[in-house]
C-alpha atoms as a PDB file:
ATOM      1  CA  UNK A   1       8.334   9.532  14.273  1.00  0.00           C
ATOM      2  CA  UNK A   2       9.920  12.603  15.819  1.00  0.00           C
ATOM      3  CA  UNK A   3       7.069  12.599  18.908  1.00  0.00           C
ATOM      4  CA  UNK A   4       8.685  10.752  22.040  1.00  0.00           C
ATOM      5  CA  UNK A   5       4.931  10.940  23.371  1.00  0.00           C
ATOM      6  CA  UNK A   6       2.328  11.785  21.641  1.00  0.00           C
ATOM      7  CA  UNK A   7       0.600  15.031  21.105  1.00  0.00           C
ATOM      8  CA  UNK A   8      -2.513  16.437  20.148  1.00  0.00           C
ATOM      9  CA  UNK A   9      -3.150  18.417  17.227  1.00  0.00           C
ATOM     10  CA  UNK A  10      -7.189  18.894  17.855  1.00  0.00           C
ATOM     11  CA  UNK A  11      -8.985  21.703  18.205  1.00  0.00           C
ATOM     12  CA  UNK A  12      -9.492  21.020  21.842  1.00  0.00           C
ATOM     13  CA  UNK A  13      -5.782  19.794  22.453  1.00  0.00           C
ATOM     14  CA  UNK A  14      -5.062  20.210  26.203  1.00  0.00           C
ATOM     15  CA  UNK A  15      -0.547  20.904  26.048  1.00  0.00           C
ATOM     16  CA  UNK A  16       1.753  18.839  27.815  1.00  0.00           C
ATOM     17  CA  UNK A  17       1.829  20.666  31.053  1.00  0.00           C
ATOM     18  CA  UNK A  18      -2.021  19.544  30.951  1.00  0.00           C
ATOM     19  CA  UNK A  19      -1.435  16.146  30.191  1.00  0.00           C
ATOM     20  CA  UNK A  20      -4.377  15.248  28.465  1.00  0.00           C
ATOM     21  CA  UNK A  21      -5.633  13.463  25.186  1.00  0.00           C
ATOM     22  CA  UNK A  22      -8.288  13.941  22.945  1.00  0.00           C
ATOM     23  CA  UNK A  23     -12.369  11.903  23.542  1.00  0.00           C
ATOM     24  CA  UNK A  24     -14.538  11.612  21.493  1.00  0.00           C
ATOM     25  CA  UNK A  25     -18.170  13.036  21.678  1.00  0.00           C
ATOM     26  CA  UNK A  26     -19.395  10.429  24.227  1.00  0.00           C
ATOM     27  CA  UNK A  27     -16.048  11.339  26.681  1.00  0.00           C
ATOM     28  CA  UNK A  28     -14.639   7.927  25.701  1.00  0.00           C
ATOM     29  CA  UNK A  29     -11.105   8.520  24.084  1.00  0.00           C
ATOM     30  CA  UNK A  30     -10.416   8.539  20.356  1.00  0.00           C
ATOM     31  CA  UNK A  31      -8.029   9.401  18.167  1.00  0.00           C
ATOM     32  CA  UNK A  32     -10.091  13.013  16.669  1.00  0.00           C
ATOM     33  CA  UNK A  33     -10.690  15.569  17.692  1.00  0.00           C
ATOM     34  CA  UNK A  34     -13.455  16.595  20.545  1.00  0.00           C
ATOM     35  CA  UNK A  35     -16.193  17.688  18.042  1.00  0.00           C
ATOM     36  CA  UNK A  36     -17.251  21.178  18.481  1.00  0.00           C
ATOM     37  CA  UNK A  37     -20.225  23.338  16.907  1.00  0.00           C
ATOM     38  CA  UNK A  38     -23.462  21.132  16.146  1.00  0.00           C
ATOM     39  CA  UNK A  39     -22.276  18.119  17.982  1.00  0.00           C
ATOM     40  CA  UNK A  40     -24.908  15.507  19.007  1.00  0.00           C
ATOM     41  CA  UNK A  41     -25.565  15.673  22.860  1.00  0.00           C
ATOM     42  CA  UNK A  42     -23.523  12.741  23.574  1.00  0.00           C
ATOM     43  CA  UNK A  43     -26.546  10.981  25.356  1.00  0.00           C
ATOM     44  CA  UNK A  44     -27.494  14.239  27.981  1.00  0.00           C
ATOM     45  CA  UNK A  45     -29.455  17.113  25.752  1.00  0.00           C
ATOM     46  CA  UNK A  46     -28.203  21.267  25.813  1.00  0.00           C
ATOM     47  CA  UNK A  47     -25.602  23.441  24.825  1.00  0.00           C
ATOM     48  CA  UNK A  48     -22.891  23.694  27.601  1.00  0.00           C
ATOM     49  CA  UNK A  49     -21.973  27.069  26.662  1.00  0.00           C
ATOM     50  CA  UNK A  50     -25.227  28.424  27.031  1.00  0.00           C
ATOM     51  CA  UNK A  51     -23.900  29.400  30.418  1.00  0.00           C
ATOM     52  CA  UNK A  52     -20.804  30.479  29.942  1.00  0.00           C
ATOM     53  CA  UNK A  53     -20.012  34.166  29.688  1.00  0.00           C
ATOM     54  CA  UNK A  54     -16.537  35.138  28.029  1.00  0.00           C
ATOM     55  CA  UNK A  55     -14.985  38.591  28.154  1.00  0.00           C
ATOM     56  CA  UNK A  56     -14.902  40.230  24.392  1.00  0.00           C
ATOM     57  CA  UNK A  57     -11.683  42.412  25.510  1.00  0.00           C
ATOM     58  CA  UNK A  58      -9.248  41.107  23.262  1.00  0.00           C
ATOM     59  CA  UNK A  59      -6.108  43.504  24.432  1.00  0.00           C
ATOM     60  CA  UNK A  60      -6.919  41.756  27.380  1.00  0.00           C
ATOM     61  CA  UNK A  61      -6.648  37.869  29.174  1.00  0.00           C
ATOM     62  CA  UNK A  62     -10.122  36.417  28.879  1.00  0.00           C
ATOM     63  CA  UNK A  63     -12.483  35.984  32.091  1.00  0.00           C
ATOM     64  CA  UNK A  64     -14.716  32.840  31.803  1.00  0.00           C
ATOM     65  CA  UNK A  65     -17.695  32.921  34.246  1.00  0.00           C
ATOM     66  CA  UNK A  66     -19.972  29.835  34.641  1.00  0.00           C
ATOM     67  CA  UNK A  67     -21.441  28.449  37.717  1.00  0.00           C
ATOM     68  CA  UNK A  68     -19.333  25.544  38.571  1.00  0.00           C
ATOM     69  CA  UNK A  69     -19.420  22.304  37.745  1.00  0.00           C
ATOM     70  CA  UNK A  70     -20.536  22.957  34.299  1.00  0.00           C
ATOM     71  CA  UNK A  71     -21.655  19.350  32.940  1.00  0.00           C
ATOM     72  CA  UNK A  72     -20.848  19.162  29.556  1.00  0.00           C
ATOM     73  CA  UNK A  73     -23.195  16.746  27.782  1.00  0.00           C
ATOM     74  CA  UNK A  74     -22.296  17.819  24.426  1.00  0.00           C
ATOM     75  CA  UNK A  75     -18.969  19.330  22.751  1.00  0.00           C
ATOM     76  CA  UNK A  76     -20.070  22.703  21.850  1.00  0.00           C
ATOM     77  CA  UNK A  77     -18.347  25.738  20.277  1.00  0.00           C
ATOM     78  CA  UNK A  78     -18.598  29.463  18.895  1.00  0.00           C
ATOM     79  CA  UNK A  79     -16.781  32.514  18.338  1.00  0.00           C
ATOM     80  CA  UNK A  80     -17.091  35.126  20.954  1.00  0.00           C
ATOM     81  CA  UNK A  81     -15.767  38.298  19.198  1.00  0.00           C
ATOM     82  CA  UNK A  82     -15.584  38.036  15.049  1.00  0.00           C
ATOM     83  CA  UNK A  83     -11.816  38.635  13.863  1.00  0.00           C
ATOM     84  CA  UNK A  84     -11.475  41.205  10.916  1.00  0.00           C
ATOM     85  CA  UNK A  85      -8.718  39.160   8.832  1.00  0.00           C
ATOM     86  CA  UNK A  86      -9.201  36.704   6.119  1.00  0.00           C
ATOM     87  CA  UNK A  87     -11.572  33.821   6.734  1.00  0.00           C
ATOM     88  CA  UNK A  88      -9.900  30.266   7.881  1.00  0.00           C
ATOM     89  CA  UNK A  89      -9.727  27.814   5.056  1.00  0.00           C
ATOM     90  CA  UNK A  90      -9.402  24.119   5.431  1.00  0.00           C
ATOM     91  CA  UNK A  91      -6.116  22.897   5.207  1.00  0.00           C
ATOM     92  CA  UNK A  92      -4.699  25.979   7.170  1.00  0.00           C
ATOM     93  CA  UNK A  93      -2.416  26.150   9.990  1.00  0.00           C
ATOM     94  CA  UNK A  94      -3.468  28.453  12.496  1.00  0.00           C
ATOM     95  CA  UNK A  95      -1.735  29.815  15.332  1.00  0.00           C
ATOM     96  CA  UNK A  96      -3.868  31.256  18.788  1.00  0.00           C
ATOM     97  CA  UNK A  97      -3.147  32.596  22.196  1.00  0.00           C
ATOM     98  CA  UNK A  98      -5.535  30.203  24.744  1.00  0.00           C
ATOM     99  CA  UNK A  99      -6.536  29.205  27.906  1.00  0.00           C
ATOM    100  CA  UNK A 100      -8.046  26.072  29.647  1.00  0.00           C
ATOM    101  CA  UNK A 101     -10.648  26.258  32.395  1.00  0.00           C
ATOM    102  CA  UNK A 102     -11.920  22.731  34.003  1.00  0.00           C
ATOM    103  CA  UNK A 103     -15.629  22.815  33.758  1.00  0.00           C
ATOM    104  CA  UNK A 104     -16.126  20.577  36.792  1.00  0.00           C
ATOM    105  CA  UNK A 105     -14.088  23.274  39.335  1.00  0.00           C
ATOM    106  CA  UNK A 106     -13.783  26.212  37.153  1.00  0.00           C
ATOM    107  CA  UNK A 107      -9.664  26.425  37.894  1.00  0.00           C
ATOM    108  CA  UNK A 108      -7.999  27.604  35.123  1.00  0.00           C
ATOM    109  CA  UNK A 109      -5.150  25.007  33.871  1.00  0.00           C
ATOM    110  CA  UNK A 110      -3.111  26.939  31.964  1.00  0.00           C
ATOM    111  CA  UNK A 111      -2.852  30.199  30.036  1.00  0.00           C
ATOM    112  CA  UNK A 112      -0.516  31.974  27.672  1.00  0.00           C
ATOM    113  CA  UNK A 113      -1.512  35.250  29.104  1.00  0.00           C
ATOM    114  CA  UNK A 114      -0.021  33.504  32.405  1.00  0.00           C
ATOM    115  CA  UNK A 115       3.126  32.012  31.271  1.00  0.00           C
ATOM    116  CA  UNK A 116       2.124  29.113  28.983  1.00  0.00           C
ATOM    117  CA  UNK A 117       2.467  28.157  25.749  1.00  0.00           C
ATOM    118  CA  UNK A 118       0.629  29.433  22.318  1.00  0.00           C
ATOM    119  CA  UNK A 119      -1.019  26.828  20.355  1.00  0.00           C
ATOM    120  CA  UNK A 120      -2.675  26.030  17.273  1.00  0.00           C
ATOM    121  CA  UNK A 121      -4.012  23.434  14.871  1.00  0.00           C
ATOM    122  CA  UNK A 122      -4.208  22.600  11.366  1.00  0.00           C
ATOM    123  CA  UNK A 123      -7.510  23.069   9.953  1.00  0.00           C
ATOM    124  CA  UNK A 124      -8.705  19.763   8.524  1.00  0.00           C
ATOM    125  CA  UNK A 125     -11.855  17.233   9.443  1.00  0.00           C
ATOM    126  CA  UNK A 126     -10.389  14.672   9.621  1.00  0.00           C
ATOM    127  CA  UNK A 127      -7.916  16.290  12.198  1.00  0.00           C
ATOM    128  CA  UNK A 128     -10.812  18.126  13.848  1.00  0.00           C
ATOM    129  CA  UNK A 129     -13.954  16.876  13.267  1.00  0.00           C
ATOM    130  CA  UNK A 130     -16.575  17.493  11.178  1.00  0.00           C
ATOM    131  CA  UNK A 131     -18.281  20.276  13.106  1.00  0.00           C
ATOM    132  CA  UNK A 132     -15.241  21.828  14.548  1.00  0.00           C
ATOM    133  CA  UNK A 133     -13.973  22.055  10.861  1.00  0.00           C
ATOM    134  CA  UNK A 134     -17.385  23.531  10.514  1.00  0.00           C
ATOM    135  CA  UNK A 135     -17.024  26.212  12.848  1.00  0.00           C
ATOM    136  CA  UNK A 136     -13.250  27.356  12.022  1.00  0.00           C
ATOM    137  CA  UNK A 137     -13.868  27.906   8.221  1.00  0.00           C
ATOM    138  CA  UNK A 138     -16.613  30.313   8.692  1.00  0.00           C
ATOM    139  CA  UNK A 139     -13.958  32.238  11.337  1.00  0.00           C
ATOM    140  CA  UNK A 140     -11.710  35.080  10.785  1.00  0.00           C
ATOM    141  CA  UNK A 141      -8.480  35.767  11.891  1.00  0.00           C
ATOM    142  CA  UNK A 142      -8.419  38.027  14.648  1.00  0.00           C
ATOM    143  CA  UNK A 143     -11.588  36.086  16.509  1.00  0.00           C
ATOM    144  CA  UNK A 144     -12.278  34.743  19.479  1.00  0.00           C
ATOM    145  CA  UNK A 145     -14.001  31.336  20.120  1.00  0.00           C
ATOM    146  CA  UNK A 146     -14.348  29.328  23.187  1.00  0.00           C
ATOM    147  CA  UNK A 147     -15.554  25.707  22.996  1.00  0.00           C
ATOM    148  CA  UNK A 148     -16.282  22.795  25.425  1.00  0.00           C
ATOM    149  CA  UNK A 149     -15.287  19.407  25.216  1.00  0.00           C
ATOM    150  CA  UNK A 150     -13.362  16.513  26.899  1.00  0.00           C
ATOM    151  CA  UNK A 151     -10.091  15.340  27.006  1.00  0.00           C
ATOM    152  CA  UNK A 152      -8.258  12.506  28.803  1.00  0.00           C
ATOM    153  CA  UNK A 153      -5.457  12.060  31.160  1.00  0.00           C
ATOM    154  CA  UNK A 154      -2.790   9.522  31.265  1.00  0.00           C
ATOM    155  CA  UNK A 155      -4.679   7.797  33.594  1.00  0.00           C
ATOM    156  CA  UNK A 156      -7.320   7.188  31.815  1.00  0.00           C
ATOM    157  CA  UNK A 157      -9.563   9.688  33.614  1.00  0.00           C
ATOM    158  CA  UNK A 158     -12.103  11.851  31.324  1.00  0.00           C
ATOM    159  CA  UNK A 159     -12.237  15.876  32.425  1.00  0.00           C
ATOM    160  CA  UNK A 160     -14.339  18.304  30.856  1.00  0.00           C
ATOM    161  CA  UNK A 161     -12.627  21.722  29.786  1.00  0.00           C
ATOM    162  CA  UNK A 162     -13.280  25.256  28.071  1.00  0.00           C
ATOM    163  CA  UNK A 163     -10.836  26.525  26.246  1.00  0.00           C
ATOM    164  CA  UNK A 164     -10.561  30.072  25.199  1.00  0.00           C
ATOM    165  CA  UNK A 165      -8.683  31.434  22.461  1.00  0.00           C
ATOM    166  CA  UNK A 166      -7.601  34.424  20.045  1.00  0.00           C
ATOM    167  CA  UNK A 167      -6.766  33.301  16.660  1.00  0.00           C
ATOM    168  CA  UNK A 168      -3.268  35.061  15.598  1.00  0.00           C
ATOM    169  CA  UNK A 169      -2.647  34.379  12.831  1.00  0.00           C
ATOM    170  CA  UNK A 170      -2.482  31.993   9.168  1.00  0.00           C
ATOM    171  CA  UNK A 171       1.302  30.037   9.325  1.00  0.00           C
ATOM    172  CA  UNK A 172       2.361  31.588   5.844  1.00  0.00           C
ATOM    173  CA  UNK A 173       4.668  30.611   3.991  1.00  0.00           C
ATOM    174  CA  UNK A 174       4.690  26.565   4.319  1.00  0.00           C
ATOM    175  CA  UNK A 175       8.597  26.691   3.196  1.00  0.00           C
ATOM    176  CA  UNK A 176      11.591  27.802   3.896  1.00  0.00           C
ATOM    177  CA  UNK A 177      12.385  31.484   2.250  1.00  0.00           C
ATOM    178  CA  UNK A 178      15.669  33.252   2.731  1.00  0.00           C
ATOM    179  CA  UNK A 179      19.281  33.331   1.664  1.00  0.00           C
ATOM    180  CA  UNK A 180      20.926  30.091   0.897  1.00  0.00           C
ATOM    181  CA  UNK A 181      23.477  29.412   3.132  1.00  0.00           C
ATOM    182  CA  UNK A 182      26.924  27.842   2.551  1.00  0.00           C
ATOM    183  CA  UNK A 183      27.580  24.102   2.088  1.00  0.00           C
ATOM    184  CA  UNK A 184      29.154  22.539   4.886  1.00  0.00           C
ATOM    185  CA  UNK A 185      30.847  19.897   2.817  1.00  0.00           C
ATOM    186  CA  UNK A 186      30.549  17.523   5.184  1.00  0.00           C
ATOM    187  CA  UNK A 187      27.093  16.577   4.872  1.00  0.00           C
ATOM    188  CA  UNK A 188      25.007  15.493   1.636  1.00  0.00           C
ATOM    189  CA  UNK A 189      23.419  18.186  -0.297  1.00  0.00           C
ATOM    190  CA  UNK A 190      20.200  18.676  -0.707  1.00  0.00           C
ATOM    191  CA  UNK A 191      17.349  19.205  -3.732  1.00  0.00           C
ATOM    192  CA  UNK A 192      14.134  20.602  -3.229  1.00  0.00           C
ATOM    193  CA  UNK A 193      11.006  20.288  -4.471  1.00  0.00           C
ATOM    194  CA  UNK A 194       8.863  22.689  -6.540  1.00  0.00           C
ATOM    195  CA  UNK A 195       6.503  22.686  -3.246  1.00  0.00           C
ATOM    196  CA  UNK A 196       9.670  22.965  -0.864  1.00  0.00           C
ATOM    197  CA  UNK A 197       9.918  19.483  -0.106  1.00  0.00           C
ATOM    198  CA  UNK A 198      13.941  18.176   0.297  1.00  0.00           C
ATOM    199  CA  UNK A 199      15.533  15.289  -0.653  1.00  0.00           C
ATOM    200  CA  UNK A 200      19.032  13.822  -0.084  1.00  0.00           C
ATOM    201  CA  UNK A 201      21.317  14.072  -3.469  1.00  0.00           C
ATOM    202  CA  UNK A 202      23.320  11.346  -2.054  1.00  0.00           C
ATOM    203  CA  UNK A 203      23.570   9.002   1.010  1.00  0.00           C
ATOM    204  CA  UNK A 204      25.950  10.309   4.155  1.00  0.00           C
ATOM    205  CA  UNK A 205      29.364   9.398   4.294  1.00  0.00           C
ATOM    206  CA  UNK A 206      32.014   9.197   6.727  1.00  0.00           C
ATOM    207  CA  UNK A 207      31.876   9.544  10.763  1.00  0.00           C
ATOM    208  CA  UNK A 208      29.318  10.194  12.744  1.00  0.00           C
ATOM    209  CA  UNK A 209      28.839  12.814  14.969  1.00  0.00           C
ATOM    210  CA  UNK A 210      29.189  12.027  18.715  1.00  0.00           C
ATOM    211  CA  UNK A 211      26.768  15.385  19.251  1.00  0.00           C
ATOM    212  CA  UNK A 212      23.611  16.733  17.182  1.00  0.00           C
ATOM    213  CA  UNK A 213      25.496  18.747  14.322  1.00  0.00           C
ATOM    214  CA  UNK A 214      22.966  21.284  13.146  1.00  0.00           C
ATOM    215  CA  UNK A 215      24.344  23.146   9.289  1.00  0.00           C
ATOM    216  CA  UNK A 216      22.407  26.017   8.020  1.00  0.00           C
ATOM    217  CA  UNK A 217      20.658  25.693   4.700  1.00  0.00           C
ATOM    218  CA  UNK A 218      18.945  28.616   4.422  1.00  0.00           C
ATOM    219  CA  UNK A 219      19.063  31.424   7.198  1.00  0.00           C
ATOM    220  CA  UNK A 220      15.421  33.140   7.298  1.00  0.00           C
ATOM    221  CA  UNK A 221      14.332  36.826   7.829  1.00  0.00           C
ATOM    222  CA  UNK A 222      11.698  36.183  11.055  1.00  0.00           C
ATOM    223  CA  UNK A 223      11.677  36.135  14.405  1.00  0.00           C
ATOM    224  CA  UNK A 224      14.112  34.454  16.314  1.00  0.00           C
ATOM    225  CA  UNK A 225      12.938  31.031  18.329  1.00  0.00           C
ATOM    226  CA  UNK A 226      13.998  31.018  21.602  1.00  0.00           C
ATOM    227  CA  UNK A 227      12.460  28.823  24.531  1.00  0.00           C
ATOM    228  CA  UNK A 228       9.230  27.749  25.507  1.00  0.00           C
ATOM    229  CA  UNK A 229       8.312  28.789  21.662  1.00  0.00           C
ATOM    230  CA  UNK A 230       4.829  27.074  20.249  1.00  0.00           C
ATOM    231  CA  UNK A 231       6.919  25.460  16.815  1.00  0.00           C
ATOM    232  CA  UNK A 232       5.823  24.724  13.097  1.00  0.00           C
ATOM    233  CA  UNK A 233       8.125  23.398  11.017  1.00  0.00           C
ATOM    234  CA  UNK A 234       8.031  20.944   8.190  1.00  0.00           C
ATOM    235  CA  UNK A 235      10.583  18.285   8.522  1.00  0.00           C
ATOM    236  CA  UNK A 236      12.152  15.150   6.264  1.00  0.00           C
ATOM    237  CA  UNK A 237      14.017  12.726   8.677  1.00  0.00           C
ATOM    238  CA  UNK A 238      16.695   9.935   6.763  1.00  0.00           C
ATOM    239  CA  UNK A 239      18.709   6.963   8.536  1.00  0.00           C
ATOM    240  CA  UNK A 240      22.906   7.880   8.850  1.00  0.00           C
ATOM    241  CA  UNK A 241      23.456   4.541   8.355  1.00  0.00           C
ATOM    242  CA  UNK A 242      21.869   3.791   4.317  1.00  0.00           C
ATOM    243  CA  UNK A 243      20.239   6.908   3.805  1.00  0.00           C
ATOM    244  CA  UNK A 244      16.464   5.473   3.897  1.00  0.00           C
ATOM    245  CA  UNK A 245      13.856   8.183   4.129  1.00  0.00           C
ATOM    246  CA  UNK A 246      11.629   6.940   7.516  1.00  0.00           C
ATOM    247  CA  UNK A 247       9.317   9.933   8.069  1.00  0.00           C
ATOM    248  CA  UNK A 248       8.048  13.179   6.285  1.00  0.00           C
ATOM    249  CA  UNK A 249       5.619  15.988   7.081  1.00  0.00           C
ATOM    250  CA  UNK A 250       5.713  16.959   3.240  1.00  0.00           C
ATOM    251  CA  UNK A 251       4.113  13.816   2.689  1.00  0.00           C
ATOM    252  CA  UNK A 252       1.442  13.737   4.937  1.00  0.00           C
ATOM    253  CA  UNK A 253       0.739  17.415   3.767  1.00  0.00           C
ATOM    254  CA  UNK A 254       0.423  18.320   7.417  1.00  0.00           C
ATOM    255  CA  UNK A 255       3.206  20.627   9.274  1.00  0.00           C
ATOM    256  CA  UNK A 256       4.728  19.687  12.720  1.00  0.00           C
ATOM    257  CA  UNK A 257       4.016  22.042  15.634  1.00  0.00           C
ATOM    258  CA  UNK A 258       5.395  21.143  18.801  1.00  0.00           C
ATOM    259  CA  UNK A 259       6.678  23.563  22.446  1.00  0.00           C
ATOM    260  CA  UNK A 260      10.175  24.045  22.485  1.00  0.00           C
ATOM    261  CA  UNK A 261      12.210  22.810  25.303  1.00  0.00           C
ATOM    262  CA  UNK A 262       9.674  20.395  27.525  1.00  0.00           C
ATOM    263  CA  UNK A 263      11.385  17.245  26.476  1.00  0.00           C
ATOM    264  CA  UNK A 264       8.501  16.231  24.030  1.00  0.00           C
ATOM    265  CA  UNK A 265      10.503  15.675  21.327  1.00  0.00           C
ATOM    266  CA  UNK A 266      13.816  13.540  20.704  1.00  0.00           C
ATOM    267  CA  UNK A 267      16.733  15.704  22.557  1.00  0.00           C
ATOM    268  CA  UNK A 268      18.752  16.336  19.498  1.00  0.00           C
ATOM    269  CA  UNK A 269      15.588  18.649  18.203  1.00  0.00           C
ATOM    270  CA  UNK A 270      14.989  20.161  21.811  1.00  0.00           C
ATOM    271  CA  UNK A 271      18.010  21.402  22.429  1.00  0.00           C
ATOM    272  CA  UNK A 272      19.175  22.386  19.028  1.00  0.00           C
ATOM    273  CA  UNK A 273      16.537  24.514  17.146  1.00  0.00           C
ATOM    274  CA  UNK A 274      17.016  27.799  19.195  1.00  0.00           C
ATOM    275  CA  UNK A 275      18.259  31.170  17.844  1.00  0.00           C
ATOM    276  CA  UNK A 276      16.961  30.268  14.558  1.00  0.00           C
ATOM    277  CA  UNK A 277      14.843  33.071  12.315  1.00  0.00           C
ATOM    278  CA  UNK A 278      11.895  32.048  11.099  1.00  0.00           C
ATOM    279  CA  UNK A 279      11.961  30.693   7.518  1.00  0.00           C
ATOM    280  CA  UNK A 280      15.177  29.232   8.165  1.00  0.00           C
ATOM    281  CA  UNK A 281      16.039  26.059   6.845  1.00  0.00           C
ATOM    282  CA  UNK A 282      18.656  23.490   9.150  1.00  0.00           C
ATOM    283  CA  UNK A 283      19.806  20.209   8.753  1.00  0.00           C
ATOM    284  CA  UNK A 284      20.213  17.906  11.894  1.00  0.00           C
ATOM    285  CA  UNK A 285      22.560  15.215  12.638  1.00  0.00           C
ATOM    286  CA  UNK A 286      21.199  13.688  15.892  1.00  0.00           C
ATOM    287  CA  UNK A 287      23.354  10.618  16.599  1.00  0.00           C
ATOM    288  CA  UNK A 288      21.135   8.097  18.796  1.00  0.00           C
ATOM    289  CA  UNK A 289      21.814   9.068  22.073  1.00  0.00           C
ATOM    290  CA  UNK A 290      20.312  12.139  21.162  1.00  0.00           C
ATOM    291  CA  UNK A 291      17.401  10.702  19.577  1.00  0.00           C
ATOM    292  CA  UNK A 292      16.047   7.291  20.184  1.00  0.00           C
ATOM    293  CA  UNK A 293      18.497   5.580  21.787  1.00  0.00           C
ATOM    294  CA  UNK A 294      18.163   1.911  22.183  1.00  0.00           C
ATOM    295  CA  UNK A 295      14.065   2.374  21.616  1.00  0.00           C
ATOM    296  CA  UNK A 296      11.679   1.254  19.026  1.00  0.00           C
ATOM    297  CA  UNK A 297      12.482   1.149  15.267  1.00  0.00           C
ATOM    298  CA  UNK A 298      14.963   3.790  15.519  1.00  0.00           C
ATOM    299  CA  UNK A 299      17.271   2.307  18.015  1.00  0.00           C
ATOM    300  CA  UNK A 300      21.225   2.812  17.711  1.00  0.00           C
ATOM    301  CA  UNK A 301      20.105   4.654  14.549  1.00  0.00           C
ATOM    302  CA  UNK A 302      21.774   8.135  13.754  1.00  0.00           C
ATOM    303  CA  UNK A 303      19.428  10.391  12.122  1.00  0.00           C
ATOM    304  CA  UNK A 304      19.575  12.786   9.596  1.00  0.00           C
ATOM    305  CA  UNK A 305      16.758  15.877   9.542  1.00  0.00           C
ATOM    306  CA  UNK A 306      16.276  18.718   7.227  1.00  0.00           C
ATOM    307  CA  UNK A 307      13.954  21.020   9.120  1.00  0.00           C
ATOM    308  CA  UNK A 308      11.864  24.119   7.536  1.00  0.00           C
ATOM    309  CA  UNK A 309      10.944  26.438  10.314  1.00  0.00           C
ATOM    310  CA  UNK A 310       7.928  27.917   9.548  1.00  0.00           C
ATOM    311  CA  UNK A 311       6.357  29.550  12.745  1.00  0.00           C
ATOM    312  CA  UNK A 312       7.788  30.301  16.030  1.00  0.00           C
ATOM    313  CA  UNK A 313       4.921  31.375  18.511  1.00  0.00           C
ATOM    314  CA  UNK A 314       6.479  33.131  21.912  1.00  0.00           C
ATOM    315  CA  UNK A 315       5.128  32.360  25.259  1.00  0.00           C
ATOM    316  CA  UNK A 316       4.005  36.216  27.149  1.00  0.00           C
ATOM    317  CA  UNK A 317       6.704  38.720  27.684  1.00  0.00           C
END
């Protein structure tokens, strides 16, 4: 519910300054991910990265050298240079460092060693595919992979891309750890979980804001976010209004990753989850003209969040 658009979570997941969604292993879109490792040839035979050459430097921005236009007839992947941390497991979060070539002009798209964002994924097959899943649970942190694929622009137009990455790092821990802060006492409290997850002791009361009010809950020891950040969080969003739960990472088990500051969330989240260390937790009052206006389900609504920051990945320095 918190997307304005949506965004891709795959393993092959083009960012917004891309503009692309996921296909499926025939090019056509779908709502996986673009299947990596052991993929059938989608109808056209070979491995597309058979020649593809990737630099095994990893202080270092990766080259990618193929003879352009590489046709990719099947979604392919493997890991370039083996990490030497502890193997991926499925259900992780993982957080990389990647960039996108087109295989039809070889231009690179984007980059974090250039400027863009960091990226990651949460390692599940149903999120990724069967053999992508494959591929990352045999993978260490601290490799690098590339893999070839398709994704899909707004206009309905199919490209086929490499993407190159270096896996960081395991998002640990899925909850917010620190120093409790303060009540406000003007918002409800909150309970959580034995897992972390909150819920509201009470309805809210009284006036609503006429700007996002954001109330520490628990201030964290991390990093700082700051903007153009690659964000995990887990979130619970409730309605001002009656106090109805509507959405809830906890409960689909899967955290919430999105890039700071390029408007693809509601406003009230964009704007208001800077300066925060990581493992902080924050409640949000977003009134509605910071959040859906008069759009969709939401509309008029005022909306309450408490939001678990769990990973704040920097753009290059």
């Amino acid at each position: 519910m918190i997307r304005r658009r949506t965004l891709l979570t795959t393993a092959l997941a083009a960012t917004a300054a891309i503009g692309l969604t996921a296909c499926t292993d025939d090019g056509s879109e779908g709502s996986g991910a673009s299947d990596a490792g052991g993929a059938s040839d989608g109808g056209g035979g070979g491995d597309p990265l058979a020649g593809v050459t990737v630099s095994e430097d990893l202080g270092a921005e990766p080259t990618v050298e193929f003879t352009a236009p590489l046709e990719v007839t099947a979604a392919s992947a493997e890991v370039v240079v083996p990490g030497d941390g502890a193997t991926i497991a499925e259900g992780d979060t993982i957080i990389w460092r990647h960039l996108y070539a087109d295989a039809a002009t070889g231009e690179t798209l984007q980059s974090w060693w250039q400027g863009g964002p960091a990226g990651g994924v949460q390692v599940t097959a149903e999120g990724i595919g069967q053999a992508a899943f494959d591929v990352f649970t045999t993978m260490p942190v601290g490799s690098r992979f590339v893999m070839a694929g398709w994704q899909q622009s707004a206009d309905g137009q199919a490209y086929s891309l490499l993407q190159v990455a270096d896996v960081d790092r395991i998002v640990s821990p899925l909850r917010a750890e620190g120093e409790p802060a303060a009540p406000s006492g003007t918002f409800p409290t909150v309970t959580l979980a034995e897992n972390g997850a909150p819920s509201l002791d009470a309805p809210p009361e009284g006036e609503e804001p006429s700007s996002t009010v954001r109330a520490d809950l628990i201030v964290g020891t991390g990093d700082t976010t700051r903007a153009g950040d690659y964000l995990t969080m887990h979130y619970t969003g409730w309605k001002w209004s009656d106090g109805s739960q509507f959405d809830s990472s906890w409960e689909r088990g899967a955290p919430f990753s999105f890039v700071q500051g390029e408007g693809r969330v509601i406003q009230g989240w964009d704007e208001n989850l800077l300066d925060l260390p990581v493992g902080s937790q924050v409640m949000l009052v977003i009134p509605a003209a910071e959040a859906y206006g008069d759009q969709g389900e939401l509309a008029g609504e005022t909306l309450l969040f408490v939001i678990d920051v769990l990973d704040a990945a920097h753009t290059n320095d």
